[in-house]
Protein backbone atom coordinates (compact mmCIF):
# COMPACT_ATOMS: atom_id res chain seq x y z
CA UNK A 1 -24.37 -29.28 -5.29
CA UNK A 2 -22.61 -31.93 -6.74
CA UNK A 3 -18.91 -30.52 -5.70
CA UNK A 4 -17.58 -31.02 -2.43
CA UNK A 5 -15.44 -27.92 -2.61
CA UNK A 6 -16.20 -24.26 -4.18
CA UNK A 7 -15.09 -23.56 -7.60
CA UNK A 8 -15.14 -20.25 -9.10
CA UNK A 9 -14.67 -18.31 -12.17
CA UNK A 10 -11.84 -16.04 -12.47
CA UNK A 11 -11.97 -12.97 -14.88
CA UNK A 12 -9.39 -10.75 -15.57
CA UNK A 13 -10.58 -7.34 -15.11
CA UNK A 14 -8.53 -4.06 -16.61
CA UNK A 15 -7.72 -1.22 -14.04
CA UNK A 16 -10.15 1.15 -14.89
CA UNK A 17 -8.66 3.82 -17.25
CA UNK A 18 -6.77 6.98 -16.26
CA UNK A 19 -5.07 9.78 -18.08
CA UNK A 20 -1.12 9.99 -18.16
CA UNK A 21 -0.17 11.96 -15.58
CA UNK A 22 -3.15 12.43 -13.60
CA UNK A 23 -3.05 14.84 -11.23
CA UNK A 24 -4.36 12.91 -8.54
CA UNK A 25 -2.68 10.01 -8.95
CA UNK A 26 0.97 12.01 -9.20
CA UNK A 27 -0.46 14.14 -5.81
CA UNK A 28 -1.05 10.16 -4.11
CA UNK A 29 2.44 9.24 -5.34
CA UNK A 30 3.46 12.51 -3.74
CA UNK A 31 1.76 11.73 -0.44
CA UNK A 32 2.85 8.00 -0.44
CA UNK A 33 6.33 8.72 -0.85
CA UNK A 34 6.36 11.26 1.95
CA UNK A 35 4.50 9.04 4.25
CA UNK A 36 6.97 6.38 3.47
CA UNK A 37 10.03 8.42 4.62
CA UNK A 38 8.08 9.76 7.48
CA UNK A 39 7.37 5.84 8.72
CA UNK A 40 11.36 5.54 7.97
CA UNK A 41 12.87 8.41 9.89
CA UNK A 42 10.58 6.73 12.88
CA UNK A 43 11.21 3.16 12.25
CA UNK A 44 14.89 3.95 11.06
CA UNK A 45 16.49 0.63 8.93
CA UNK A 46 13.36 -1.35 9.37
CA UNK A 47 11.82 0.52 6.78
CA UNK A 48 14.58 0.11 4.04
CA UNK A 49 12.31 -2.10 2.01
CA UNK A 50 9.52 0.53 2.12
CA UNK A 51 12.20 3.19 1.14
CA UNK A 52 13.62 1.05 -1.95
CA UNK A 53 10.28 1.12 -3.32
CA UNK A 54 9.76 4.27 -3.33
CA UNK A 55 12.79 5.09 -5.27
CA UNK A 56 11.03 4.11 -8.58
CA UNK A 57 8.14 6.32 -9.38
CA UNK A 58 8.61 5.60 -13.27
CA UNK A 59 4.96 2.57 -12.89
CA UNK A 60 2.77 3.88 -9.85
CA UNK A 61 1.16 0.75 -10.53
CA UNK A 62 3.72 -1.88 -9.23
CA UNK A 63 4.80 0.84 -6.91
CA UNK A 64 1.29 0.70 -5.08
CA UNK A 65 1.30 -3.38 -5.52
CA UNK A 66 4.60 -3.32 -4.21
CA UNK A 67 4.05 -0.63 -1.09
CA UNK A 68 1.02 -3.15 -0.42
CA UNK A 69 3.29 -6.35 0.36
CA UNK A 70 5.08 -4.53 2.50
CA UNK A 71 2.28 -2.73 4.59
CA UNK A 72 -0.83 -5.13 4.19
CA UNK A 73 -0.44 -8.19 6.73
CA UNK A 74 -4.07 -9.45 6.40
CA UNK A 75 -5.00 -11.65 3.59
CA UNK A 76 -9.06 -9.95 3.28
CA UNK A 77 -6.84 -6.29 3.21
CA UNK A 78 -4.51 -7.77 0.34
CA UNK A 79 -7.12 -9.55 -1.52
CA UNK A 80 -9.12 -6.44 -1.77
CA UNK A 81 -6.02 -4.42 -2.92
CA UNK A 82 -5.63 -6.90 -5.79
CA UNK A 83 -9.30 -6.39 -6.92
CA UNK A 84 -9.81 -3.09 -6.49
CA UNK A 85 -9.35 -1.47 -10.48
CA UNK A 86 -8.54 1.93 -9.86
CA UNK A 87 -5.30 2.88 -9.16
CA UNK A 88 -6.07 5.86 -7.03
CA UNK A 89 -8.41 3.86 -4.84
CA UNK A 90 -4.89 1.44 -4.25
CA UNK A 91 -2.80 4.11 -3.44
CA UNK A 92 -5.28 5.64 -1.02
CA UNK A 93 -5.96 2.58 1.12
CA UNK A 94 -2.05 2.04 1.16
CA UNK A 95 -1.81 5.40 1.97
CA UNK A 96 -4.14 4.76 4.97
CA UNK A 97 -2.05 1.56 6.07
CA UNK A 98 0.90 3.56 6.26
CA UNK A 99 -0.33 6.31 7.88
CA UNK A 100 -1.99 3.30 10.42
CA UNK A 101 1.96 2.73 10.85
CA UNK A 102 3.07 5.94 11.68
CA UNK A 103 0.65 6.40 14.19
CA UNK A 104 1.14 3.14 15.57
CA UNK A 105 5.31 4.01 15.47
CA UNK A 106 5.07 7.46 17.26
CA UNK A 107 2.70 6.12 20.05
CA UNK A 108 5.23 3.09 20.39
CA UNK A 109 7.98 5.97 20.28
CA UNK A 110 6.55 8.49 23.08
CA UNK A 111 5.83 5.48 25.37
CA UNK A 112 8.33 4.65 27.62
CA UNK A 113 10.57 1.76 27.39
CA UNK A 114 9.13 -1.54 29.22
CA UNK A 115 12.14 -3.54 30.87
């Protein structure tokens, strides 16, 4: 090729449409704000970011973008949040990050303290 770097085309793509008030999607919001205050009451005042979020149900879209920020720490994981069109399919793999973190926080919890 004649470029010595890759170019690509970007497109914006629409999220896929849903219905106001999808069940689904309010159950996920459900699920991700319990899972949020379950990391917290681990974690304790490390999670306050994660908490403030989660005070705003009112766009589950910028809610899920925003829960992502905080829980996704590698750029292929993020990247594929931002392209991924359907919202329920966001909340769910944030929903699995978190849940990643609560496992990861009540192992670290039960273990006993290293000097």
């Amino acid at each position: 090729s004649s470029h010595p770097f890759r170019t690509a085309r970007v497109q914006l793509l629409p999220d896929l449409p849903r219905s106001p008030g999808s069940p689904a999607v309010q159950r996920s919001m459900e699920l991700l704000v319990q899972s949020v205050f379950t990391l917290a009451q681990l974690v304790g005042s490390s999670a306050t970011d994660l908490t403030e979020a989660v005070a705003d149900l009112e766009f589950p879209e910028a809610l899920v973008y925003r829960l992502g920020a905080s829980v996704l720490d590698q750029p292929d994981e993020r990247q594929a949040l931002l392209e991924e069109r359907c919202l329920l399919a966001r909340s769910q793999a944030i929903l699995m990050a978190i849940s990643d973190l609560i496992a990861l926080s009540s192992i670290h919890i039960g273990s006993p303290t290293t000097a």
